[in-house]
N, C-alpha and C. Protein backbone atom coordinates (compact mmCIF):
# COMPACT_ATOMS: atom_id res chain seq x y z
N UNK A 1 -15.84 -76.28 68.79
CA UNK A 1 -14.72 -76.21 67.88
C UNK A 1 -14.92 -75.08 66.88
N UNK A 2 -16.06 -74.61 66.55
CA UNK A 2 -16.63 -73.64 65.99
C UNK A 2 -15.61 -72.61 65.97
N UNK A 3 -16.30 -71.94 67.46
CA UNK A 3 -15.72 -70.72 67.93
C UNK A 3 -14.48 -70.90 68.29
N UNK A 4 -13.72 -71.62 67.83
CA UNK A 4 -11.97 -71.74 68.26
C UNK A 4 -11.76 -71.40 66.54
N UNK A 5 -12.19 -72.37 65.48
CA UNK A 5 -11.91 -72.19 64.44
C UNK A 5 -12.05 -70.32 63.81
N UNK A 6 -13.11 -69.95 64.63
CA UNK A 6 -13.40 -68.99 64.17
C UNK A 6 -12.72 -67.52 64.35
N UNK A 7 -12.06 -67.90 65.53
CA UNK A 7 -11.15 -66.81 66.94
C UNK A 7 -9.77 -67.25 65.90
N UNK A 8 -9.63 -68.15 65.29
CA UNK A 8 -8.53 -68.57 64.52
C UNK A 8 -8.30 -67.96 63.20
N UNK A 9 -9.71 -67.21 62.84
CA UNK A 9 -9.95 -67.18 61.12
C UNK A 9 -9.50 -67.87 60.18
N UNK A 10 -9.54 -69.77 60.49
CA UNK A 10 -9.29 -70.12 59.63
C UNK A 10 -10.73 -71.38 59.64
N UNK A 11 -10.97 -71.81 58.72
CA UNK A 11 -12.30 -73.01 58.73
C UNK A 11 -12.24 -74.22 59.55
N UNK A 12 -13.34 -74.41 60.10
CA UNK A 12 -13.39 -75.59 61.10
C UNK A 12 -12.78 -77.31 60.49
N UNK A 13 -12.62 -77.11 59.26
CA UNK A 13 -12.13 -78.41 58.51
C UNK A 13 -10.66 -78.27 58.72
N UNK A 14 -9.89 -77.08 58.78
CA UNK A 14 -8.30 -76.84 59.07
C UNK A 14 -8.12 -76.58 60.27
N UNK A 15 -8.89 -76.34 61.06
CA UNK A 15 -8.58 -77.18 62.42
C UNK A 15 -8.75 -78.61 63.17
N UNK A 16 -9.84 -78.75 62.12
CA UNK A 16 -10.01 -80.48 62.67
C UNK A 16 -8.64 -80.93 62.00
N UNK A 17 -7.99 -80.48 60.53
CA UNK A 17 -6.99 -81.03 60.17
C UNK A 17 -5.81 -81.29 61.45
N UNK A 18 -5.55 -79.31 61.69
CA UNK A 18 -4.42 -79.48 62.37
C UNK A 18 -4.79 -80.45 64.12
N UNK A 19 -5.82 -81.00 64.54
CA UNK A 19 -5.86 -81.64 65.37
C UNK A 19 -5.58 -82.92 65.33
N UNK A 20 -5.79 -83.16 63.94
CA UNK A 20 -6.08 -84.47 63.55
C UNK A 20 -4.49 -84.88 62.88
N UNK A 21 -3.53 -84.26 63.02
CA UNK A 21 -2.32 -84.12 61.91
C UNK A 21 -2.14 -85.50 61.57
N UNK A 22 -2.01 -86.76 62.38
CA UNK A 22 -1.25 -87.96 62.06
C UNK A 22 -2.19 -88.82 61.18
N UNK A 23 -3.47 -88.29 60.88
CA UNK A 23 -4.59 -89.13 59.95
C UNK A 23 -4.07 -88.28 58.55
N UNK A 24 -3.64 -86.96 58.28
CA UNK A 24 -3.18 -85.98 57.12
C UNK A 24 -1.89 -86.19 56.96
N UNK A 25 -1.26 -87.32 56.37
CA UNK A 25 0.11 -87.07 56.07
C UNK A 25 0.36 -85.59 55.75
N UNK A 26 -0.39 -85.38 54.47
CA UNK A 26 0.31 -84.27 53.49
C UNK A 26 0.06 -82.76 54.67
N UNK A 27 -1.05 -82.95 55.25
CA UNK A 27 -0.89 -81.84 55.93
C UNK A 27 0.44 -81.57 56.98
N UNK A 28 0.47 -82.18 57.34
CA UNK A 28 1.91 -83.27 58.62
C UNK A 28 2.99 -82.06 57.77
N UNK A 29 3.41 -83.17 56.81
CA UNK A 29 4.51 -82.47 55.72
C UNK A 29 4.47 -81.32 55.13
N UNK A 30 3.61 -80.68 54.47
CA UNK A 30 3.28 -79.01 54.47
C UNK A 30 3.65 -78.14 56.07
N UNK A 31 3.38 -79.00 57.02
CA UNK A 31 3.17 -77.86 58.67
C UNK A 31 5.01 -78.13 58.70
N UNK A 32 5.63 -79.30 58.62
CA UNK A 32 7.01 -79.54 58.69
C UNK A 32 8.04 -78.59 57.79
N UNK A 33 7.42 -78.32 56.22
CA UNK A 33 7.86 -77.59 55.62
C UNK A 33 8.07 -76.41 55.44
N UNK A 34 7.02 -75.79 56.03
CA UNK A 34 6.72 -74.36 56.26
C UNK A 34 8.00 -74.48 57.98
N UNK A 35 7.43 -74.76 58.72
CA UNK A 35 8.25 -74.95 59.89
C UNK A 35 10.08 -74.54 59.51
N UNK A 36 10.31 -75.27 58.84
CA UNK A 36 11.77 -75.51 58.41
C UNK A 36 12.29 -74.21 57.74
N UNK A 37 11.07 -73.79 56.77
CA UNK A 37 11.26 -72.11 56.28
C UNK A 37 11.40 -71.02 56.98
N UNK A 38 10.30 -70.93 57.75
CA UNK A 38 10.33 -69.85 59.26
C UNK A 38 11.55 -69.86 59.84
N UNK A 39 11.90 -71.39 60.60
CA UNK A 39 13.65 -71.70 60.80
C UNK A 39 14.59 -71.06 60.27
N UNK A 40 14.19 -71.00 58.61
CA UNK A 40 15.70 -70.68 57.99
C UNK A 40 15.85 -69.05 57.99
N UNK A 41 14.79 -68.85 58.21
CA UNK A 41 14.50 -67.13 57.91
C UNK A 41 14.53 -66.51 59.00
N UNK A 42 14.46 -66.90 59.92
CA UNK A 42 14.66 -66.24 61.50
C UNK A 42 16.66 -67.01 62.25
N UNK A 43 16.58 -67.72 60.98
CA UNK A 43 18.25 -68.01 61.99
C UNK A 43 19.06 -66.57 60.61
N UNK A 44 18.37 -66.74 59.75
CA UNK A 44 18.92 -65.58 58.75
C UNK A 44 19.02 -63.91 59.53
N UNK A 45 17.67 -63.77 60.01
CA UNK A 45 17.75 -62.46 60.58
C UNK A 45 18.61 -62.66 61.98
N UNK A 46 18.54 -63.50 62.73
CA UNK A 46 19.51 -63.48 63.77
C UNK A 46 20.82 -63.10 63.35
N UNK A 47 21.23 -63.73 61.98
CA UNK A 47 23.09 -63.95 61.66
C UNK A 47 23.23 -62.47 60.83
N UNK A 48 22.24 -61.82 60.60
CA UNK A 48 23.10 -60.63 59.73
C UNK A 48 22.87 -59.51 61.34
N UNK A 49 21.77 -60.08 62.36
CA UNK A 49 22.18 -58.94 63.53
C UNK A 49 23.35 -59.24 64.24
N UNK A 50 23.91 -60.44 64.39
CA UNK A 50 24.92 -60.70 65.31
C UNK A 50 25.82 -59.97 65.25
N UNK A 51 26.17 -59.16 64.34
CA UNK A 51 27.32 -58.60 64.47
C UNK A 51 27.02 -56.94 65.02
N UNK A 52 25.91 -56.59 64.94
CA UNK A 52 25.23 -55.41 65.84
C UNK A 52 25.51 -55.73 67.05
N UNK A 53 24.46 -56.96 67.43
CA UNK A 53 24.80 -57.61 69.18
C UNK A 53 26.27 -57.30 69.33
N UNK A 54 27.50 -57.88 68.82
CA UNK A 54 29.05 -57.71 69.30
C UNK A 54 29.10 -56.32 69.58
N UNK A 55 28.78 -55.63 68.30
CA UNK A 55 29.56 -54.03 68.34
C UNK A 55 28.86 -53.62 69.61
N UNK A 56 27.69 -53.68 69.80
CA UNK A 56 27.09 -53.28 71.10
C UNK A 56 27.47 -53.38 72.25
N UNK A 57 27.97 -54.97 72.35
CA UNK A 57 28.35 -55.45 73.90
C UNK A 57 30.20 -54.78 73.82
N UNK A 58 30.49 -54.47 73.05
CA UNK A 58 32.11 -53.93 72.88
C UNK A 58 32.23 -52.68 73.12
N UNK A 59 30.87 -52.19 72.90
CA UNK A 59 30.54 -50.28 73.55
C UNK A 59 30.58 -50.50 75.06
N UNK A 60 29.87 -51.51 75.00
CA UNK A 60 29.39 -51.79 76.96
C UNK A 60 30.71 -51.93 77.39
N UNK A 61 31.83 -52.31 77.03
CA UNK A 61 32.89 -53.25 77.71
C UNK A 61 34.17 -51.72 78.26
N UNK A 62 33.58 -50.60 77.86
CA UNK A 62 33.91 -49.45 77.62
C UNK A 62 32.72 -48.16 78.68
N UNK A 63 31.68 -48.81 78.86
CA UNK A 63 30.99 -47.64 79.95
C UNK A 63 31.52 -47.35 81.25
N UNK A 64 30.60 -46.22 81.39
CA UNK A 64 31.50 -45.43 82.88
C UNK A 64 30.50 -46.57 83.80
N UNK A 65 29.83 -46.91 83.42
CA UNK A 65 28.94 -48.32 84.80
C UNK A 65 29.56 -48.91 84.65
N UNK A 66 30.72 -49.29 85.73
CA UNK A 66 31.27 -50.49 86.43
C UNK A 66 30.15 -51.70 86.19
N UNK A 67 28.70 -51.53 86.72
CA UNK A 67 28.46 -52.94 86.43
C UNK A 67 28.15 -52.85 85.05
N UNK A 68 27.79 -52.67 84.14
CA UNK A 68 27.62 -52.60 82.95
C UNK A 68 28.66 -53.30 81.97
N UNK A 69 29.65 -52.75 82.35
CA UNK A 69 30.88 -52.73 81.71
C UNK A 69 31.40 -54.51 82.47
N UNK A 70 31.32 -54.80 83.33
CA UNK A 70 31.07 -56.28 84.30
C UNK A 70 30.14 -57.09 83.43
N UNK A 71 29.18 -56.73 83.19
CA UNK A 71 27.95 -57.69 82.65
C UNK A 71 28.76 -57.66 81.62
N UNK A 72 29.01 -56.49 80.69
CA UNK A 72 29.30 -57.05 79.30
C UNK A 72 30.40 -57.99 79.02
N UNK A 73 31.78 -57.96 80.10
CA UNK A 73 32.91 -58.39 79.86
C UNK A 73 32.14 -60.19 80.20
N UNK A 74 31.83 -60.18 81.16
CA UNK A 74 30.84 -61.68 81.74
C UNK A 74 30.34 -61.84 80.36
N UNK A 75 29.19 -61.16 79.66
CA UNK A 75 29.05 -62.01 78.71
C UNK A 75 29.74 -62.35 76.91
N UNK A 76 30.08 -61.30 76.80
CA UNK A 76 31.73 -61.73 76.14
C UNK A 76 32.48 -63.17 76.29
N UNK A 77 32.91 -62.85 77.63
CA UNK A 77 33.66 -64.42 77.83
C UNK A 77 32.95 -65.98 78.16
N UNK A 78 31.33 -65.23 78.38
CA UNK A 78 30.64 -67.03 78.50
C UNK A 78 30.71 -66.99 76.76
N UNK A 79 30.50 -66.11 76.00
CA UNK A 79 29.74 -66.75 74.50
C UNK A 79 31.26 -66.99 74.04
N UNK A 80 32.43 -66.28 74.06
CA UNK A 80 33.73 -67.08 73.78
C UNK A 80 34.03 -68.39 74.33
N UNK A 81 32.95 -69.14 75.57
CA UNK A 81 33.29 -70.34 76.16
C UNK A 81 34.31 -70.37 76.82
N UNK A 82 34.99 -69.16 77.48
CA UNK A 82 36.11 -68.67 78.55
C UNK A 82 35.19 -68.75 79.77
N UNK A 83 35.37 -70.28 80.42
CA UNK A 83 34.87 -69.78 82.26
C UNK A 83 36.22 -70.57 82.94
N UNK A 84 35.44 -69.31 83.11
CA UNK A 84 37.47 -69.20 84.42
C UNK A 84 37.10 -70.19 85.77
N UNK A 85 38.12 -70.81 85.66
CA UNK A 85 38.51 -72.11 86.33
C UNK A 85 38.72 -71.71 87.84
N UNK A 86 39.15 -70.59 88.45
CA UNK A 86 39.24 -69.91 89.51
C UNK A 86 38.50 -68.95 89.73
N UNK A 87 37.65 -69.08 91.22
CA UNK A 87 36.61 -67.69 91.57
C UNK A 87 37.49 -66.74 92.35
N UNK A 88 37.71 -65.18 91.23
CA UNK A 88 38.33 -64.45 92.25
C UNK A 88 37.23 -63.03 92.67
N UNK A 89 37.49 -62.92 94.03
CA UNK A 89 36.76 -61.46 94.78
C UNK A 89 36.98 -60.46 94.44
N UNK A 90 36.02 -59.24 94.86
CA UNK A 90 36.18 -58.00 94.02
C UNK A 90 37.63 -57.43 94.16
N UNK A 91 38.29 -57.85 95.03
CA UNK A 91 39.87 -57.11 94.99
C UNK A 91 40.50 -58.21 94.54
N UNK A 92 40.52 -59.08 93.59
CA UNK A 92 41.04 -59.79 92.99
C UNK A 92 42.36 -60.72 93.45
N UNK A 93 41.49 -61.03 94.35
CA UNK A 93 41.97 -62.15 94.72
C UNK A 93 41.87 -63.26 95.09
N UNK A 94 42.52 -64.31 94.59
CA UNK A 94 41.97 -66.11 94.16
C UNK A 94 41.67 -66.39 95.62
N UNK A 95 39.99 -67.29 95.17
CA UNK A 95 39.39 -67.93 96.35
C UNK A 95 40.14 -69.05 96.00
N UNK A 96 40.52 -70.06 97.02
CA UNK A 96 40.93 -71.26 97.07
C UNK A 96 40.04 -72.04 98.15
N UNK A 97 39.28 -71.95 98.83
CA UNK A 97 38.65 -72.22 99.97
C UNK A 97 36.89 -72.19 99.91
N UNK A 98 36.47 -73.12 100.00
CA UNK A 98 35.25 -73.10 100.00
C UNK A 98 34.98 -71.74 101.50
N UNK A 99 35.12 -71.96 102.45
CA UNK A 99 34.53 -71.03 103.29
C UNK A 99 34.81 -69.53 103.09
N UNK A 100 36.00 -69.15 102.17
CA UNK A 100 36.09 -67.95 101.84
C UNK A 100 35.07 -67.35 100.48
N UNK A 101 34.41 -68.49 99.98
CA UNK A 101 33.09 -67.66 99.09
C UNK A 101 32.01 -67.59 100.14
N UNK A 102 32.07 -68.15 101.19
CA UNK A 102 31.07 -67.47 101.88
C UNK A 102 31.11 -66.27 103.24
């Protein structure tokens, strides 16, 4: 346990802690608290990029790559929660038939 504590740089008593968590309330509740902070601070940096992610995928929805410009419109409409109720083929036209998707 030594050399784990030590590869850890933190003391072999704060790893027996964190092994031991359910005998350490307070430690328990400090690891929960900190936890919940990290949470709030990484859903923070996610929400001020999201709006980079859009402008980005709205450039894509606009490239000369056909598939590119495919992927982006695809994922556009899954994160709007638009799935299209009908599978249509590259010349756009409605499958109705199971043996015609294959």
């Amino acid at each position: 346990m030594g050399e784990i504590a030590e590869e850890l740089k933190i003391s072999k008593n704060t790893l027996s802690n964190w092994l031991n968590a359910d005998k350490t309330p307070a430690f328990t509740e400090e690891y929960d608290r900190l936890l919940k902070l990290a949470d709030a601070a990484r859903q923070r940096v996610y929400k001020s990029n999201a709006q980079k992610a859009v402008d980005k995928l709205l450039e894509m929805v606009d490239s000369r790559s056909k598939n590119i410009a495919l992927a982006a419109c695809k994922e556009i409409l899954d994160r709007a929660g638009d799935k299209p109720g009908l599978n249509v083929d590259l010349n756009g036209e409605i499958i109705t038939k199971l043996e015609d998707l294959l």
